[in-house]
Protein backbone atom coordinates (compact mmCIF):
# COMPACT_ATOMS: atom_id res chain seq x y z
CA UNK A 1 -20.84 100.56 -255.79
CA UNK A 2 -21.45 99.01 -259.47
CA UNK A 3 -17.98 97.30 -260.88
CA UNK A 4 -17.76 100.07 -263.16
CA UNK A 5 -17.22 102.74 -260.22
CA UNK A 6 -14.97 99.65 -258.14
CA UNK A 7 -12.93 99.10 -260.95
CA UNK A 8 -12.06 103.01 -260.64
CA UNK A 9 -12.01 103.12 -257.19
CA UNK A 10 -9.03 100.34 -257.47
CA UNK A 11 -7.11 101.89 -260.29
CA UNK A 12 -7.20 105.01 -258.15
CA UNK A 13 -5.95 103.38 -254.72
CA UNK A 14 -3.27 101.51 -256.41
CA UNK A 15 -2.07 104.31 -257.93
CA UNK A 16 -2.31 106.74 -254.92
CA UNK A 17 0.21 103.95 -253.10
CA UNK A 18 2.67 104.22 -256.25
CA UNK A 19 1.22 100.18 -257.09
CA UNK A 20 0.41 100.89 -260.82
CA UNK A 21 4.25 101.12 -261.56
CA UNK A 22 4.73 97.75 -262.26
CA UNK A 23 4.30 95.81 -265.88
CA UNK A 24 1.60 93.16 -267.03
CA UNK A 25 3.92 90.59 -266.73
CA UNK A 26 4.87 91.66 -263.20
CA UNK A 27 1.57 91.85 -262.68
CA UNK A 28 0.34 88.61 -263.63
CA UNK A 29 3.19 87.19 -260.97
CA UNK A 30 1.41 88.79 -258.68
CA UNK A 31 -2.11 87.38 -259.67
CA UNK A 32 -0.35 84.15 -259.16
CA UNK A 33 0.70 84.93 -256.20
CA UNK A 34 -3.00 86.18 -254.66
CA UNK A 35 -4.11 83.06 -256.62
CA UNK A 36 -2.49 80.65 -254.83
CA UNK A 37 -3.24 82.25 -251.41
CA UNK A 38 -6.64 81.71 -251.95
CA UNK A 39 -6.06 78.21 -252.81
CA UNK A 40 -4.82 78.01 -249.40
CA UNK A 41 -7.73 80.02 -248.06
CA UNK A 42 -10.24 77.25 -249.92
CA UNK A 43 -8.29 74.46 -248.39
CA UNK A 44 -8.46 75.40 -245.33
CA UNK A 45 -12.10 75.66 -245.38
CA UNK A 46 -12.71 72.28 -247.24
CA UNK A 47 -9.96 70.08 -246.47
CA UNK A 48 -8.19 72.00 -243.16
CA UNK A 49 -4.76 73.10 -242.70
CA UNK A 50 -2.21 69.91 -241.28
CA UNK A 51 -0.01 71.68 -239.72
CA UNK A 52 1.30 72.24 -236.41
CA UNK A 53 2.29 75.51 -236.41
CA UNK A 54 -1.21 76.33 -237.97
CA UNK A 55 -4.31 76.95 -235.38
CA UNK A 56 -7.36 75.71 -236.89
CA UNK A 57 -9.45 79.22 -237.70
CA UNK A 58 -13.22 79.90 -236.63
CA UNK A 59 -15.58 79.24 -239.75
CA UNK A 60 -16.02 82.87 -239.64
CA UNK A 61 -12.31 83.97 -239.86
CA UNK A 62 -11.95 81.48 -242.24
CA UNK A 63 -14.85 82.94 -244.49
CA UNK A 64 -13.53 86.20 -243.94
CA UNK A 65 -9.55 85.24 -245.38
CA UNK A 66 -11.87 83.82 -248.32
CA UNK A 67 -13.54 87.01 -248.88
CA UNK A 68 -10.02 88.94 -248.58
CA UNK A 69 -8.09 86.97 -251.03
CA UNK A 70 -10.68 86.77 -253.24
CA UNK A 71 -10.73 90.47 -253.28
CA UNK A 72 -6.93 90.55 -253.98
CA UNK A 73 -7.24 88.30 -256.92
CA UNK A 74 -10.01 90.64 -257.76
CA UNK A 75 -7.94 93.81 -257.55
CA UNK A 76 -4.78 92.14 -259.59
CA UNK A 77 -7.29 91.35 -262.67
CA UNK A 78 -8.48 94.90 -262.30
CA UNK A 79 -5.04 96.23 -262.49
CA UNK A 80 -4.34 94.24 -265.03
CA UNK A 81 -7.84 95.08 -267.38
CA UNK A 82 -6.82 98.51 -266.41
CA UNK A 83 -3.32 98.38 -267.70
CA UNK A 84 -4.48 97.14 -271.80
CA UNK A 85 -8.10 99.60 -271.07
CA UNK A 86 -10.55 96.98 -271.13
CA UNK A 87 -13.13 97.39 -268.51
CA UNK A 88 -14.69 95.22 -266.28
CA UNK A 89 -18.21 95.50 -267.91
CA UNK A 90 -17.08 94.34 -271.35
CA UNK A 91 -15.15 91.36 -270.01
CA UNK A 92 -18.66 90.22 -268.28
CA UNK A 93 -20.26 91.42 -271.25
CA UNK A 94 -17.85 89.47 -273.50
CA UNK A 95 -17.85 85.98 -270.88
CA UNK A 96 -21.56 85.48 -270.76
CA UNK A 97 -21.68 86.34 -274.77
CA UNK A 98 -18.75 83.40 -275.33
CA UNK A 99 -20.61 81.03 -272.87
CA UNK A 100 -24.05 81.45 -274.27
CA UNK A 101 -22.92 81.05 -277.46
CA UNK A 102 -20.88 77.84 -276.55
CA UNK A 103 -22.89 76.14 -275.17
CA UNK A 104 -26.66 77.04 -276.69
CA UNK A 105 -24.79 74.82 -279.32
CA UNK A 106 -24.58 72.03 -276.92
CA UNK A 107 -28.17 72.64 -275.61
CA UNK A 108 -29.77 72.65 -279.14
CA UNK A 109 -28.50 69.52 -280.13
C-alpha cells in the first residue's frame, strides 16, 4: 500500500468509527497525546522504565509498542492533513523540497 492509498485507507476507518467528528484543534490534543506515548515507548527501549509496577518488556514487545505508537502518531497527522486537504505526498514532496533547498545553501558554501 503506497501512502497515497494509506492515507485513504485511514480517513476511511476513522470515519467508519464516527473518529473524524472532532476539530483540528482537538485533534492536535490528541497528536500530543500519541506523541508523548511514544516518548514513553522510546524510553523504554533506550533508557528502561523505573518503575515497580512496570515489568521490563522483551526487546520484541518493546519494538512492537514502538511500531504501534508510531503508527498512531502517524494516523493523527493523517487526520489532521486530511481535515485542511493536503495530502501526504505533497507534504513529502514539500519537506524534502524545503530541506534540499536549506541546506544545498549550507553545502555550497
Amino acid at each position: 500500500m503506497n501512502i497515497t492509498e494509506f492515507q485513504k485507507w485511514v480517513g476511511d476507518f476513522y470515519q467508519e468509527r464516527g473518529w473524524t467528528g472532532y476539530g483540528p484543534f482537538i485533534r492536535v490534543g490528541f497528536l500530543m497525546e500519541e506523541a508523548g506515548e511514544l516518548a514513553r515507548a522510546v524510553r523504554a527501549i533506550e533508557i528502561g522504565r523505573d518503575r515497580p509496577d512496570e515489568g521490563q518488556k522483551a526487546a520484541a514487545e518493546a519494538r512492537q509498542e514502538l511500531v504501534e505508537e508510531l503508527g498512531d502518531v502517524l494516523g493523527n497527522l493523517i487526520l489532521l492533513a486530511n481535515q485542511y486537504e493536503v495530502s501526504f505526498e505533497e507534504i513529502l514532496d514539500a519537506h524534502r523540497a524545503k530541506l534540499q533547498k536549506r541546506y544545498q545553501a549550507v553545502e555550497t558554501e
